[in-house]
Protein backbone atom coordinates (compact mmCIF):
# COMPACT_ATOMS: atom_id res chain seq x y z
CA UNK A 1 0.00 0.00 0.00
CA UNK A 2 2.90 2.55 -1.06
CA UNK A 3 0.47 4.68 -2.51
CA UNK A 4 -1.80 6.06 0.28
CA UNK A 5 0.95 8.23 2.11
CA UNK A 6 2.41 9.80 -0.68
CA UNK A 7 -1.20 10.56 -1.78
CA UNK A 8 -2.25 12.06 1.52
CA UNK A 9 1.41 13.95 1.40
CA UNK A 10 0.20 15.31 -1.64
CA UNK A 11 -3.74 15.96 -1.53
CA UNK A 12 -3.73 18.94 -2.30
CA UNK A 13 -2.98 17.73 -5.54
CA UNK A 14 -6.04 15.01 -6.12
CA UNK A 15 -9.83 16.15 -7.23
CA UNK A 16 -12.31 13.94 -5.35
CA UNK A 17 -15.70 14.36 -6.61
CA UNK A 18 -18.97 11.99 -4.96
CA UNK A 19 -22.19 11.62 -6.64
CA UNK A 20 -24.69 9.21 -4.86
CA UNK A 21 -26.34 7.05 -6.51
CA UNK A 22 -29.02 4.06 -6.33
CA UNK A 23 -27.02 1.53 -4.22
CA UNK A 24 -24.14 3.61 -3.45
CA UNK A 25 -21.52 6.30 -4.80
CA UNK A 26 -20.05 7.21 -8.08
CA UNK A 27 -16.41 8.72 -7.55
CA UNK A 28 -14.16 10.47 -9.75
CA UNK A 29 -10.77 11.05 -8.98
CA UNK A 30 -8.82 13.11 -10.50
CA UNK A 31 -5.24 14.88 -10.59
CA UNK A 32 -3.02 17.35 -13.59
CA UNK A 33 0.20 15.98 -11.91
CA UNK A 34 0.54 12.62 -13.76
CA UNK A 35 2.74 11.06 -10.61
CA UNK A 36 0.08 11.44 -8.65
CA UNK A 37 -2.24 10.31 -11.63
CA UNK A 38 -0.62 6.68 -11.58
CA UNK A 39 -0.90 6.67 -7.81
CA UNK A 40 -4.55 7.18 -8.03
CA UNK A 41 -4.93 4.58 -10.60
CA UNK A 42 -2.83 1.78 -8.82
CA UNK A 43 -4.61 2.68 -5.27
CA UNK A 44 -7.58 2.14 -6.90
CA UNK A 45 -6.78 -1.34 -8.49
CA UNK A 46 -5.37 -2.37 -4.80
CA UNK A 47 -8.41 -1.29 -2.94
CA UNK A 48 -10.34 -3.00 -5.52
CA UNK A 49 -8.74 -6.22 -4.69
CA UNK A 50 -8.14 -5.68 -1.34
CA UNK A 51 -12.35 -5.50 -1.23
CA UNK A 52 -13.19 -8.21 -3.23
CA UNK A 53 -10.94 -10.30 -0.91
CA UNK A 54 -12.16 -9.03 2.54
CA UNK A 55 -8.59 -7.84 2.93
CA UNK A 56 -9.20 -5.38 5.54
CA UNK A 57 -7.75 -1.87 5.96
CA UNK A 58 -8.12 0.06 8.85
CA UNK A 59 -9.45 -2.12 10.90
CA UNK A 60 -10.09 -0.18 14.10
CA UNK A 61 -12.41 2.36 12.15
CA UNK A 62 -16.01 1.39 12.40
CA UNK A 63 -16.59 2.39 8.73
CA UNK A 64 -14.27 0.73 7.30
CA UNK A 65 -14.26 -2.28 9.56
CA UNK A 66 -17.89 -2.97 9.24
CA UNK A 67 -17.47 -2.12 5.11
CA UNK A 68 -14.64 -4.93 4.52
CA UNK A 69 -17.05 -7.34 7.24
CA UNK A 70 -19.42 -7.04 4.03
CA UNK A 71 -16.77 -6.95 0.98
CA UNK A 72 -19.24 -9.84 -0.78
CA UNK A 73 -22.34 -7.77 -0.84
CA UNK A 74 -20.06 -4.73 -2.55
CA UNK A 75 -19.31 -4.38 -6.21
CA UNK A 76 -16.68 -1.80 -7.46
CA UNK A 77 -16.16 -1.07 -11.05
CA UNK A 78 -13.27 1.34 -12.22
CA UNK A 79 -12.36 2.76 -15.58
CA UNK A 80 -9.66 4.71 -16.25
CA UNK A 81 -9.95 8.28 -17.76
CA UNK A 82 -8.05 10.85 -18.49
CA UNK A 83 -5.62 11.98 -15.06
CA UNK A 84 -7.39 9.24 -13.07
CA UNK A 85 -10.06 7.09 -12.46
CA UNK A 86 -13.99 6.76 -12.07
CA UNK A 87 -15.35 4.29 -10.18
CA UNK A 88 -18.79 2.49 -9.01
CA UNK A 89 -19.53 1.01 -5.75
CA UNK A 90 -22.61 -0.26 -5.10
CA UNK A 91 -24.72 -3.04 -3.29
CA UNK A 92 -28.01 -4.46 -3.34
CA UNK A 93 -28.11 -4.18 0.27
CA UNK A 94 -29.50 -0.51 1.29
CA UNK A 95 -27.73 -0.88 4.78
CA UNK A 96 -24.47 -1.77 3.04
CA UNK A 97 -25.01 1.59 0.54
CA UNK A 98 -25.07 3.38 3.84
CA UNK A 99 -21.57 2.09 4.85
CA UNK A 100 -20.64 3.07 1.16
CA UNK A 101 -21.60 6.47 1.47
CA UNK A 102 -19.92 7.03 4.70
CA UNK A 103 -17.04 5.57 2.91
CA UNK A 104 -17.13 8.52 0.58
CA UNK A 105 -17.38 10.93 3.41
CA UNK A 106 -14.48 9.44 5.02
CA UNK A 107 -12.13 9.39 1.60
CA UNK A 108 -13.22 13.00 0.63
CA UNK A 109 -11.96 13.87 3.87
CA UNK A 110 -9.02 12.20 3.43
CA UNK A 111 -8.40 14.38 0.14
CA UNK A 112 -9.23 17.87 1.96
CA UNK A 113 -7.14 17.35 4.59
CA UNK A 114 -4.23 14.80 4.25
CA UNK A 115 -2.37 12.79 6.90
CA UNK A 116 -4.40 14.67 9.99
CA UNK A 117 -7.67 13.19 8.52
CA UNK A 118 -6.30 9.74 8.30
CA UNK A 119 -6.15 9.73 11.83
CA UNK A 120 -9.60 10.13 12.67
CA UNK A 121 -11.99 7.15 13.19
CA UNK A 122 -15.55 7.96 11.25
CA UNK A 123 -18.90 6.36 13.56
CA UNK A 124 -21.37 3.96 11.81
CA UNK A 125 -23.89 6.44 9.75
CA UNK A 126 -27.01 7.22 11.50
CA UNK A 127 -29.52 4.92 10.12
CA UNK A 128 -27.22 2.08 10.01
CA UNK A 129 -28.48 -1.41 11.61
CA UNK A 130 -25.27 -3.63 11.25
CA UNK A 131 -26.14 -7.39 9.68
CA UNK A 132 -24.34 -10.48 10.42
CA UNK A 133 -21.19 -11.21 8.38
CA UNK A 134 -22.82 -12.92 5.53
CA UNK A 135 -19.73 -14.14 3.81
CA UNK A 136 -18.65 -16.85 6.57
CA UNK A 137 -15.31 -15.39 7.24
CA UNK A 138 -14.36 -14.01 10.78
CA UNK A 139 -14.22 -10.44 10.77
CA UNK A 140 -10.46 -9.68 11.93
C-alpha cells in the first residue's frame, strides 16, 4: 500500500468528486500531476482487490471495519480516464449503501485534509443497523 501516504502527502494535488447514486456512490478522482495520476490509478486497483478479498484496511475504524465485514455484498467497477479514475460502488443491500456512502465521506476527507484526517476514526452512519457477516469469514 505505497500509494496512500504519498497521496495524503500530496492531496492537495487530487480532485475527489462523490455523486450518490441508487445503491451507493459514483467517484471520480482526478489529478493534472501525472505522478500522482498513476498513484490514483494503482490505489484504486489495490483497494479494488483488497475489497473483493475481505482484505481489511483500517481495521479499528467502524466504517471501514464494518465495510470490509461485508466486501461480498459490494461491487466496485473502475475505468480509467483521463488523469485518473472513475469508479462504481454499489450493493443491493441498502444498509451496506449506507456504509458506502460514509465511505465517501471518510475518503473526501481524506483528500481535503491529508495525513491529519487519516487519523480520525468515522462512527457507523445514522440509520445504520449492522447485519451479520454474511460471507462466513471471521471479521479480523
Amino acid at each position: 500500500m505505497d500509494t496512500i501516504n504519498p497521496m495524503l502527502m500530496n492531496h492537495e494535488k487530487i480532485v475527489y468528486t462523490v455523486k450518490f447514486i441508487k445503491g451507493g456512490a459514483y467517484t471520480r478522482t482526478t489529478s493534472a500531476d501525472p505522478a500522482m495520476v498513476e498513484l490514483i490509478r494503482t490505489h484504486a486497483v489495490e483497494m479494488k482487490a483488497r475489497m473483493e478479498q475481505g482484505n481489511e484496511i483500517r481495521p479499528a475504524d467502524p466504517v471501514f471495519h464494518e465495510l470490509f465485514k461485508h466486501h461480498s455484498e459490494i461491487t466496485i467497477k473502475l475505468q480509467n480516464i483521463a488523469r485518473g479514475v472513475e469508479e462504481w460502488e454499489t450493493s443491493t443491500n441498502p444498509q451496506i449503501a449506507l456504509l458506502i456512502q460514509s465511505h465517501t465521506h471518510a475518503v473526501s476527507d481524506f483528500v481535503k485534509r491529508g495525513m491529519p484526517a487519516a487519523r480520525v476514526m468515522h462512527p457507523l452512519p445514522r440509520g445504520y443497523h449492522a447485519t451479520p457477516d454474511t460471507t462466513g469469514t471471521p471479521s479480523q
